[in-house]
PDB file of N, CA and C in Angstrom:
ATOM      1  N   UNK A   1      14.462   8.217   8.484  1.00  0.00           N
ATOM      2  CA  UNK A   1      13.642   7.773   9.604  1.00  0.00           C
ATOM      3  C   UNK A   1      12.676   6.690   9.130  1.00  0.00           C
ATOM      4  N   UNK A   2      12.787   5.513   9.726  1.00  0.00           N
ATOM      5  CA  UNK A   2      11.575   4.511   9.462  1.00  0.00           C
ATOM      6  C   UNK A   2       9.967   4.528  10.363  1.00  0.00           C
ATOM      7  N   UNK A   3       9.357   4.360   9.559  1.00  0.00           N
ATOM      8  CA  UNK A   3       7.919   4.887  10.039  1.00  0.00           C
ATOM      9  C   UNK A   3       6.689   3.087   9.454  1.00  0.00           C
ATOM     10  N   UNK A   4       5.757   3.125  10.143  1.00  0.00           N
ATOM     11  CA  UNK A   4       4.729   2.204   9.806  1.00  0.00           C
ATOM     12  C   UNK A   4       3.919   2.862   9.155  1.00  0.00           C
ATOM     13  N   UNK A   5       3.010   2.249   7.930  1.00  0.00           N
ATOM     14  CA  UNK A   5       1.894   3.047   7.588  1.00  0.00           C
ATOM     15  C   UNK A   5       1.006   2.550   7.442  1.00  0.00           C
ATOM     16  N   UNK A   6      -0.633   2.349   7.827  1.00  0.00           N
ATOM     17  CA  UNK A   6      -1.564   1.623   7.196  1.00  0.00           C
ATOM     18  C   UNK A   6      -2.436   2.247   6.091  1.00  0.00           C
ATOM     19  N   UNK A   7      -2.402   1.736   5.315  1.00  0.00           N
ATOM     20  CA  UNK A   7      -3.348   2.866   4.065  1.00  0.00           C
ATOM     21  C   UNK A   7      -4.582   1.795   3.475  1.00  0.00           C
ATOM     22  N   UNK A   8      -5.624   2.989   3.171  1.00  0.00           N
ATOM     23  CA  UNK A   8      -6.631   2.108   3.027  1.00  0.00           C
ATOM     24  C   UNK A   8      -7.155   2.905   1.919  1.00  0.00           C
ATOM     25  N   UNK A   9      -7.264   2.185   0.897  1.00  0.00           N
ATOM     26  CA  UNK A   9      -7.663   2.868  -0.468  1.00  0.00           C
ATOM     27  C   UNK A   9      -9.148   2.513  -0.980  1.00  0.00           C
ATOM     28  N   UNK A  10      -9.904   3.856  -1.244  1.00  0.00           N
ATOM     29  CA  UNK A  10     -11.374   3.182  -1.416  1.00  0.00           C
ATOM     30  C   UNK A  10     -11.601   3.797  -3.147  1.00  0.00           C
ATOM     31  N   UNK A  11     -12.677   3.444  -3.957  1.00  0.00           N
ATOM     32  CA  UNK A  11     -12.980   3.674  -5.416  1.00  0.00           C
ATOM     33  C   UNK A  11     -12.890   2.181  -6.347  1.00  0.00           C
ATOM     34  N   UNK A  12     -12.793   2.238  -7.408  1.00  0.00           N
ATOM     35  CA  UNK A  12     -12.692   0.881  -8.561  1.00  0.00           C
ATOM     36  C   UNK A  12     -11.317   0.710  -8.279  1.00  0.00           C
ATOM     37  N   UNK A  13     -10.823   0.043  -7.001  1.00  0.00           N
ATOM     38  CA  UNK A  13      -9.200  -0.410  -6.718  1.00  0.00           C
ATOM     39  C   UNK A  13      -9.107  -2.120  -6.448  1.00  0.00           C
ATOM     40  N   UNK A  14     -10.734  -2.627  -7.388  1.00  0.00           N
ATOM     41  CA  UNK A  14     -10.212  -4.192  -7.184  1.00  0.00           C
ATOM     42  C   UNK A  14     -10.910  -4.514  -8.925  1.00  0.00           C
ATOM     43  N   UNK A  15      -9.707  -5.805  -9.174  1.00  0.00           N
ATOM     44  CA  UNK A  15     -10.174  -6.450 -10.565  1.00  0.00           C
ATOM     45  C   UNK A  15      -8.749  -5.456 -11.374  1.00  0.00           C
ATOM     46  N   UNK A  16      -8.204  -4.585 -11.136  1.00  0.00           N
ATOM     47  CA  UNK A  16      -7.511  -3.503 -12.079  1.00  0.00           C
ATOM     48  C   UNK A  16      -6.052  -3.924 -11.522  1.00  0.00           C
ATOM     49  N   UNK A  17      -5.603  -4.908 -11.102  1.00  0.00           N
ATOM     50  CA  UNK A  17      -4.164  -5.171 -11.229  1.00  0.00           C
ATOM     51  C   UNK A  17      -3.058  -3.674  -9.817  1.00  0.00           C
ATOM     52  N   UNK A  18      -4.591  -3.651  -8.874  1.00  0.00           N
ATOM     53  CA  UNK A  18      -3.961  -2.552  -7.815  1.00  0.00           C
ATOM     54  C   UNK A  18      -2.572  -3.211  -7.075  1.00  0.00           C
ATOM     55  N   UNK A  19      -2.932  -4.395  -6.365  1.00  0.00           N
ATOM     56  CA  UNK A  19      -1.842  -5.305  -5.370  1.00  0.00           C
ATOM     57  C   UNK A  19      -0.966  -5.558  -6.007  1.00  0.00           C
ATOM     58  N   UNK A  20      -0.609  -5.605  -7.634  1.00  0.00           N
ATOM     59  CA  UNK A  20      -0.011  -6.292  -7.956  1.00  0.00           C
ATOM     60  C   UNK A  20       0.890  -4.784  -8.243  1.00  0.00           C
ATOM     61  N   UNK A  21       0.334  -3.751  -8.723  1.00  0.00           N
ATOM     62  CA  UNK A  21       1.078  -2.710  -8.698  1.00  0.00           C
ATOM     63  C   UNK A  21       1.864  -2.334  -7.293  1.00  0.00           C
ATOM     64  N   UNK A  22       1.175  -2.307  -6.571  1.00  0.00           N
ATOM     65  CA  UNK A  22       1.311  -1.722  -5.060  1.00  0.00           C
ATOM     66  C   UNK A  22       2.496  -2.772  -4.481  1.00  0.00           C
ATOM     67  N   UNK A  23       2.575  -4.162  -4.894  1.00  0.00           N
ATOM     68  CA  UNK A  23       3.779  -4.942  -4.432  1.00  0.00           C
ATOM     69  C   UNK A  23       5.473  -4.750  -5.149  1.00  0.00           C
ATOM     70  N   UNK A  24       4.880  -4.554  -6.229  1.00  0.00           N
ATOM     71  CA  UNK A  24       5.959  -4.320  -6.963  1.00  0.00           C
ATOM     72  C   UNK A  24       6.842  -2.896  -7.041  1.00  0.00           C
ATOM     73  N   UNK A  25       6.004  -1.880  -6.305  1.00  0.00           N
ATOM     74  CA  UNK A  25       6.421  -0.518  -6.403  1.00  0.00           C
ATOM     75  C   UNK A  25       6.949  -0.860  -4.530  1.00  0.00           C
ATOM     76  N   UNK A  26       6.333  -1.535  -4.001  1.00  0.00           N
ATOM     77  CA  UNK A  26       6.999  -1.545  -2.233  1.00  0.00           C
ATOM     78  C   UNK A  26       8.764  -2.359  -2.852  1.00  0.00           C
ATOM     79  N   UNK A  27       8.026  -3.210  -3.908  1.00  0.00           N
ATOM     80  CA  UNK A  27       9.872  -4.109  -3.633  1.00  0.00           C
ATOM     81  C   UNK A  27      10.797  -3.391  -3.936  1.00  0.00           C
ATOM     82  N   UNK A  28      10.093  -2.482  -4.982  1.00  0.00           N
ATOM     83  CA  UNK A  28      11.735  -1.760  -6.151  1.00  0.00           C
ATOM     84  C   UNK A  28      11.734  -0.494  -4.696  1.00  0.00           C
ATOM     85  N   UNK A  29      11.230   0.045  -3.911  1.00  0.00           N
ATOM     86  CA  UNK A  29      11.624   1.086  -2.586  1.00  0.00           C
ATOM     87  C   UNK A  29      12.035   0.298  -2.009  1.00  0.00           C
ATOM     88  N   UNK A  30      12.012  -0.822  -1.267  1.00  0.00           N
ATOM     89  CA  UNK A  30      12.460  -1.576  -0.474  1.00  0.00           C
ATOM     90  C   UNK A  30      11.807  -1.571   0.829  1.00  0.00           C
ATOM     91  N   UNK A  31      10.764  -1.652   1.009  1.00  0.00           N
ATOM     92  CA  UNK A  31       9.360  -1.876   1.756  1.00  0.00           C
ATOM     93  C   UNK A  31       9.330  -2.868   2.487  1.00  0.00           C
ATOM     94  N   UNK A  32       8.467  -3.439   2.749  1.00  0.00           N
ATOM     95  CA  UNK A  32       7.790  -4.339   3.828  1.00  0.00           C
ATOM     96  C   UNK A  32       6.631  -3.950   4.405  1.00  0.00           C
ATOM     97  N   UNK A  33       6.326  -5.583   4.545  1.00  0.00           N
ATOM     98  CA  UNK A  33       4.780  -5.555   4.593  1.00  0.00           C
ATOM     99  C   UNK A  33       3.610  -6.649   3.695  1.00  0.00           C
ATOM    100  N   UNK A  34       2.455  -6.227   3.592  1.00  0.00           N
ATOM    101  CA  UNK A  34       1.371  -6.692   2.536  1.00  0.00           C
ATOM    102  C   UNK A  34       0.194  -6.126   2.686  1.00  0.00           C
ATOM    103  N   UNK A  35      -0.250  -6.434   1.377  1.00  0.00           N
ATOM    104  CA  UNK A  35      -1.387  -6.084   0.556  1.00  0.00           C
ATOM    105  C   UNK A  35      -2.613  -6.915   0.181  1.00  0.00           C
ATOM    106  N   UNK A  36      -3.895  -6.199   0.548  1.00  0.00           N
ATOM    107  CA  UNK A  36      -4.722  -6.836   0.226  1.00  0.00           C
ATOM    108  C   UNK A  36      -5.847  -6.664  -0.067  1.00  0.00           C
ATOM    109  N   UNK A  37      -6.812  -7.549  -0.925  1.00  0.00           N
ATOM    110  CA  UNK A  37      -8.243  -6.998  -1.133  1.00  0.00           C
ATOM    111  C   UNK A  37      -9.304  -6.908   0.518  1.00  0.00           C
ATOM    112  N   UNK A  38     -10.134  -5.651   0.581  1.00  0.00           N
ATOM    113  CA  UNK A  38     -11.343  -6.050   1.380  1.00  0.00           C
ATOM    114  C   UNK A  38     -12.367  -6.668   0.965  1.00  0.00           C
ATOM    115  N   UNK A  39     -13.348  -7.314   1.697  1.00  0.00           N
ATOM    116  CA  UNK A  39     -14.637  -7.851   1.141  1.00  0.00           C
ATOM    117  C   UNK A  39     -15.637  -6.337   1.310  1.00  0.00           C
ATOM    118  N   UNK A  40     -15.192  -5.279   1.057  1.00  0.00           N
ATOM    119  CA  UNK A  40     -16.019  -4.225   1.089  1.00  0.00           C
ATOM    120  C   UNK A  40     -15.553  -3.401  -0.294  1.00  0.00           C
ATOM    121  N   UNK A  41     -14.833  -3.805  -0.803  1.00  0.00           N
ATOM    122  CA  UNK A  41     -14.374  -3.658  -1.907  1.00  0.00           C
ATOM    123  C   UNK A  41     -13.241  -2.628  -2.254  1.00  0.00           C
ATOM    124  N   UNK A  42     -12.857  -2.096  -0.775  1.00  0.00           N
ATOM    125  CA  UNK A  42     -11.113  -1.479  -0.206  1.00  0.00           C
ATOM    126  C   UNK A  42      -9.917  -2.059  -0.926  1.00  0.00           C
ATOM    127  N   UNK A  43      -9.251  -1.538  -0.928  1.00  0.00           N
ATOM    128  CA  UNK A  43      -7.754  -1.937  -0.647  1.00  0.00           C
ATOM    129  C   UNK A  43      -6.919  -1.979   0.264  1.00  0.00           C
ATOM    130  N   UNK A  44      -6.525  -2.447   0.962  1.00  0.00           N
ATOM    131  CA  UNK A  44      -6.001  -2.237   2.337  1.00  0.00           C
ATOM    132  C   UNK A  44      -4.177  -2.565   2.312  1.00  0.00           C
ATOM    133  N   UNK A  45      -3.062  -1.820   2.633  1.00  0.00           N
ATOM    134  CA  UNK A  45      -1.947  -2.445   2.798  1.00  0.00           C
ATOM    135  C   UNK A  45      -1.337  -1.489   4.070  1.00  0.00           C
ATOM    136  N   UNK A  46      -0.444  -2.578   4.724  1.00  0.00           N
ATOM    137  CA  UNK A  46       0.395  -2.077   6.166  1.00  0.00           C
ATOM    138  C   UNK A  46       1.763  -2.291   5.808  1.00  0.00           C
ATOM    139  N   UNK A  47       2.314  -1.599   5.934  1.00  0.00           N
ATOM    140  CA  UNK A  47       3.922  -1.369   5.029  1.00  0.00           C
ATOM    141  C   UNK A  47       4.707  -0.391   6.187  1.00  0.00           C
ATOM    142  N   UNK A  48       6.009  -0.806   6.146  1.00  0.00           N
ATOM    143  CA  UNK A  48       7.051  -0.563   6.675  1.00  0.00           C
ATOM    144  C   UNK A  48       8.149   0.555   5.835  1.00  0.00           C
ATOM    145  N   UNK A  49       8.926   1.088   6.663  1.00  0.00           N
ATOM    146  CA  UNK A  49      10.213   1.285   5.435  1.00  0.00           C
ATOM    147  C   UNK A  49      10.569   2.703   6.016  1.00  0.00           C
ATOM    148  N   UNK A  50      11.602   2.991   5.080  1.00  0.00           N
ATOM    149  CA  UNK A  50      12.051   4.710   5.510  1.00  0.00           C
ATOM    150  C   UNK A  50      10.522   5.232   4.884  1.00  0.00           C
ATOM    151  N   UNK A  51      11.251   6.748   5.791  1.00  0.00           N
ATOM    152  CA  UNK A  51       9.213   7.720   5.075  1.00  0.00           C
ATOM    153  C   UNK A  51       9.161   8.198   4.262  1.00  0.00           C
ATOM    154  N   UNK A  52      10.546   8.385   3.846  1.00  0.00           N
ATOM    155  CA  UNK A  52      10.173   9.321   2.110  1.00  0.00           C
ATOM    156  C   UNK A  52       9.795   8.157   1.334  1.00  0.00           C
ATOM    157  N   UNK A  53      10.056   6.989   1.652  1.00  0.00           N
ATOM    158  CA  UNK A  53       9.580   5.989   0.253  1.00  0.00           C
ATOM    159  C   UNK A  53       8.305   5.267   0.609  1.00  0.00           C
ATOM    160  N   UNK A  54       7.631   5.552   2.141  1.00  0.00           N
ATOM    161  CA  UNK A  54       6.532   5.404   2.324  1.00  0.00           C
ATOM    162  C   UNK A  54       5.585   6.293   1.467  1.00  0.00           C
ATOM    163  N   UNK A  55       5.823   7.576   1.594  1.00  0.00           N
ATOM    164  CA  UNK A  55       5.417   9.143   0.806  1.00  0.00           C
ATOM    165  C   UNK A  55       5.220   8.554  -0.523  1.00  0.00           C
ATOM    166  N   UNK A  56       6.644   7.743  -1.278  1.00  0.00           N
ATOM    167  CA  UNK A  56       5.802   7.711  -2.548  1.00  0.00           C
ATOM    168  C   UNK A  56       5.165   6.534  -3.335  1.00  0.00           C
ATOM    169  N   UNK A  57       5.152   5.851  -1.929  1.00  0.00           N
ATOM    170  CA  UNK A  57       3.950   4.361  -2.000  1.00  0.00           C
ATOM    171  C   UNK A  57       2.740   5.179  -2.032  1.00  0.00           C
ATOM    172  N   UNK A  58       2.207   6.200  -0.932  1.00  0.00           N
ATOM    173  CA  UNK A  58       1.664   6.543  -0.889  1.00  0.00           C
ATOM    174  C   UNK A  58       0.978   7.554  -1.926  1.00  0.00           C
ATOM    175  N   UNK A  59       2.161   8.134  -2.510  1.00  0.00           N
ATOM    176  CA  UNK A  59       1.652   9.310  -3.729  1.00  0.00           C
ATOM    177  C   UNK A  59       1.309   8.373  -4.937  1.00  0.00           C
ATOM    178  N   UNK A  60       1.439   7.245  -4.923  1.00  0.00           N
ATOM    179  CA  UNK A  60       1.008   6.310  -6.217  1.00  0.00           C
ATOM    180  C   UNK A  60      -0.573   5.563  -5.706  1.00  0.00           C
ATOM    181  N   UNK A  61      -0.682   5.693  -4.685  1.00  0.00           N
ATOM    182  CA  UNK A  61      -2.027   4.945  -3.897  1.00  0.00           C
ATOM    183  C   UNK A  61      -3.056   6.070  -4.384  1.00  0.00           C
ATOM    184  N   UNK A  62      -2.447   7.090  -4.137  1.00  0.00           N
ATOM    185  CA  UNK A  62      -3.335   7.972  -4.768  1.00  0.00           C
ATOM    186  C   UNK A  62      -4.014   7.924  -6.217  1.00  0.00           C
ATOM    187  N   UNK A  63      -3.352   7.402  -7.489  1.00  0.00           N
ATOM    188  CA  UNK A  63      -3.709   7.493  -8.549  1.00  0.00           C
ATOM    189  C   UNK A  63      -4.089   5.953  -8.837  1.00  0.00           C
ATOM    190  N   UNK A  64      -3.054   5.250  -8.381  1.00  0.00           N
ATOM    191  CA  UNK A  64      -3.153   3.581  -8.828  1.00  0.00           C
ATOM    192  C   UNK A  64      -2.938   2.925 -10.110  1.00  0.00           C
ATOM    193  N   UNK A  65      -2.822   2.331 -10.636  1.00  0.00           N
ATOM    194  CA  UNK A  65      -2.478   1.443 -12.171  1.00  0.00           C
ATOM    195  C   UNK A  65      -3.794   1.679 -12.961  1.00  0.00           C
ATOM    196  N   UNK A  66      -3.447   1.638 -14.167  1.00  0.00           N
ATOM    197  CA  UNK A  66      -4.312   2.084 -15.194  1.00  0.00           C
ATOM    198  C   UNK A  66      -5.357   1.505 -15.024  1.00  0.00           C
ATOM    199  N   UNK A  67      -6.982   1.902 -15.142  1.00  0.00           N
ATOM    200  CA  UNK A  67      -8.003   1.254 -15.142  1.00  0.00           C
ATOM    201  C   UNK A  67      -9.067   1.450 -13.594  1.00  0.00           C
ATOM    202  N   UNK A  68      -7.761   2.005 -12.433  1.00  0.00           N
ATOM    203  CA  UNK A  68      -8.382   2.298 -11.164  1.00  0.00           C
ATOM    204  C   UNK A  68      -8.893   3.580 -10.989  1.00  0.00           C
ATOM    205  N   UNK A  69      -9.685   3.752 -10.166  1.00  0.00           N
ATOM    206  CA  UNK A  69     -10.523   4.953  -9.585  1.00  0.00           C
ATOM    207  C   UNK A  69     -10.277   5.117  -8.619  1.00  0.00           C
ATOM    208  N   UNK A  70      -9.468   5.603  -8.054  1.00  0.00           N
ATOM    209  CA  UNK A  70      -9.395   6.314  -6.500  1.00  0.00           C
ATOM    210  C   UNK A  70     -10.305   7.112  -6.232  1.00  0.00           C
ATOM    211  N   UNK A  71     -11.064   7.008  -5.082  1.00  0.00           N
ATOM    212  CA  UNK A  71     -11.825   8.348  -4.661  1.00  0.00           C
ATOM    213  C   UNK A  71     -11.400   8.516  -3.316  1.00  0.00           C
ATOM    214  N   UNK A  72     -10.533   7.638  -2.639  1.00  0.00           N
ATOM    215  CA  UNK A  72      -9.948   8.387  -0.997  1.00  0.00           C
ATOM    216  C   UNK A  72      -9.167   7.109  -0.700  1.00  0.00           C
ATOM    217  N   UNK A  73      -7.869   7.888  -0.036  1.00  0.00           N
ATOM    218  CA  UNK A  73      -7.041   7.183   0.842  1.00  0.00           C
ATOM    219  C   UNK A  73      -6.298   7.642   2.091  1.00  0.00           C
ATOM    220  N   UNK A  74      -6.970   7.063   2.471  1.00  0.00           N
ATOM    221  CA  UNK A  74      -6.626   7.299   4.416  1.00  0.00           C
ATOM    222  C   UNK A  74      -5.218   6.522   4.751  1.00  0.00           C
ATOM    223  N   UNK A  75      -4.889   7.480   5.402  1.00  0.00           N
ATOM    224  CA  UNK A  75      -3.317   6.584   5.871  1.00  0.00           C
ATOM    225  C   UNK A  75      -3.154   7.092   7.379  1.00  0.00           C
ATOM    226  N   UNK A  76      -2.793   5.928   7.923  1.00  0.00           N
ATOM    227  CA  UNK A  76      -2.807   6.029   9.629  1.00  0.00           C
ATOM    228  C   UNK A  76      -1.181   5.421   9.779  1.00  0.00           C
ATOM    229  N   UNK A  77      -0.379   6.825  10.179  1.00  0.00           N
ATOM    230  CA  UNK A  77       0.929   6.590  10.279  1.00  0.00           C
ATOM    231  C   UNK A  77       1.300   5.754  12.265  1.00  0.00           C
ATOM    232  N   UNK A  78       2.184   5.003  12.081  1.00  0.00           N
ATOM    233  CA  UNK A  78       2.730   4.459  14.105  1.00  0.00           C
ATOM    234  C   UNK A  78       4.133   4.183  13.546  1.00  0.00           C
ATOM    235  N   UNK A  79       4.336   3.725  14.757  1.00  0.00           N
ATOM    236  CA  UNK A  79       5.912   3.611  15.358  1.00  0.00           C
ATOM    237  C   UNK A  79       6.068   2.331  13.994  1.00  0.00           C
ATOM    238  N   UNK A  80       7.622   2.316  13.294  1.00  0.00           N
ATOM    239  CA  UNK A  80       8.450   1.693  12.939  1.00  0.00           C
ATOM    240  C   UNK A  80       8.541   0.451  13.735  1.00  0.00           C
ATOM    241  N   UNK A  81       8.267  -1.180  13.518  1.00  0.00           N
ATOM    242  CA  UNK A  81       7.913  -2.177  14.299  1.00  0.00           C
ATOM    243  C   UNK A  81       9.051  -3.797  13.917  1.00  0.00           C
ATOM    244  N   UNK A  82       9.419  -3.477  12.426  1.00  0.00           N
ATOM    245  CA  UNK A  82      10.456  -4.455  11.475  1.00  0.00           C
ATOM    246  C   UNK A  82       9.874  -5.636  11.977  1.00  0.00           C
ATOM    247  N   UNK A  83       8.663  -5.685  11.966  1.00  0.00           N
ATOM    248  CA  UNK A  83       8.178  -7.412  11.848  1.00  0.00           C
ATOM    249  C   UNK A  83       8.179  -8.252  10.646  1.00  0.00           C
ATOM    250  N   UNK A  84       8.173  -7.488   9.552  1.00  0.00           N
ATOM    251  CA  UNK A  84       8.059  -8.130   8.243  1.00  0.00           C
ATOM    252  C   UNK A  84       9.319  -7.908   7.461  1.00  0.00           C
ATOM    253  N   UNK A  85       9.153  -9.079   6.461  1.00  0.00           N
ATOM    254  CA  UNK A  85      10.443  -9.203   5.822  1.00  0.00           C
ATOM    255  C   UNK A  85       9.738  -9.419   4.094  1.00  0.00           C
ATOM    256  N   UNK A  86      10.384  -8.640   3.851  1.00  0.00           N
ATOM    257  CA  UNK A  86       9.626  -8.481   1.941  1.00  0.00           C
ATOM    258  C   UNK A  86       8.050  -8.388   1.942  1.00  0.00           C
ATOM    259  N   UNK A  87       7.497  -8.071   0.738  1.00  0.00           N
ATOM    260  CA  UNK A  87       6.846  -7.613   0.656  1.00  0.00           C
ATOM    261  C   UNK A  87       5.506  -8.524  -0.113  1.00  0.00           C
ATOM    262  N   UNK A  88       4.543  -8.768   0.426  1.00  0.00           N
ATOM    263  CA  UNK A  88       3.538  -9.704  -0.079  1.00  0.00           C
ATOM    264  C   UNK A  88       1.739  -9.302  -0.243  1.00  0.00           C
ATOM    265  N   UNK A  89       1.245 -10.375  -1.222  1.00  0.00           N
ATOM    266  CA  UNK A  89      -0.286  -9.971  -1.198  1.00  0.00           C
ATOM    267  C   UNK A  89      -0.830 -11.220  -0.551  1.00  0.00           C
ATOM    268  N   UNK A  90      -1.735 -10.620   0.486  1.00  0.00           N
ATOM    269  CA  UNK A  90      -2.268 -11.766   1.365  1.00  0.00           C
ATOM    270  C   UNK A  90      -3.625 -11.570   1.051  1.00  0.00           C
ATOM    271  N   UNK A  91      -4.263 -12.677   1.844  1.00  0.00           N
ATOM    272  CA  UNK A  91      -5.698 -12.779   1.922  1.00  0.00           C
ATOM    273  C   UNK A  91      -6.956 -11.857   2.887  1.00  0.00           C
TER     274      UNK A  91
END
């Protein structure tokens, strides 16, 4: 089943190589979507895809690439939409 997800990751998840993890783990699932820094110092990405490989975008958002601090990530699941095509870090 394909599902939308928006996840919003808060803690030390900027400067530590997060987007760059988080893009590269959507391409090798086969994802869609992008990623990006907040000016509040969030992480924010809206990603596409089947849900079990949303699940383990998500179970890695949780911990993040070496050097990050997670302290919460909210994820606001909607309808499956296929607007995007591969997977990118935007502004």
């Amino acid at each position: 089943m394909e599902a939308r997800a928006r996840i919003l990751i808060t803690g030390l998840v900027q400067g530590v190589f997060f987007r760059r993890e988080v893009t590269d783990l959507a391409r090798r699932l086969g994802l869609a979507g992008w990623v990006r820094n907040l000016s509040d110092g969030r992480v924010e990405t809206l990603v596409e895809g089947e849900k079990d490989r949303l699940d383990e975008l998500i179970k890695f958002c949780h911990v993040g690439p070496r050097g990050a601090r997670v302290r919460n990530v909210e994820v606001e699941w909607s309808d499956y939409k296929g607007e995007f095509r591969g997977f990118k870090i935007t502004r």
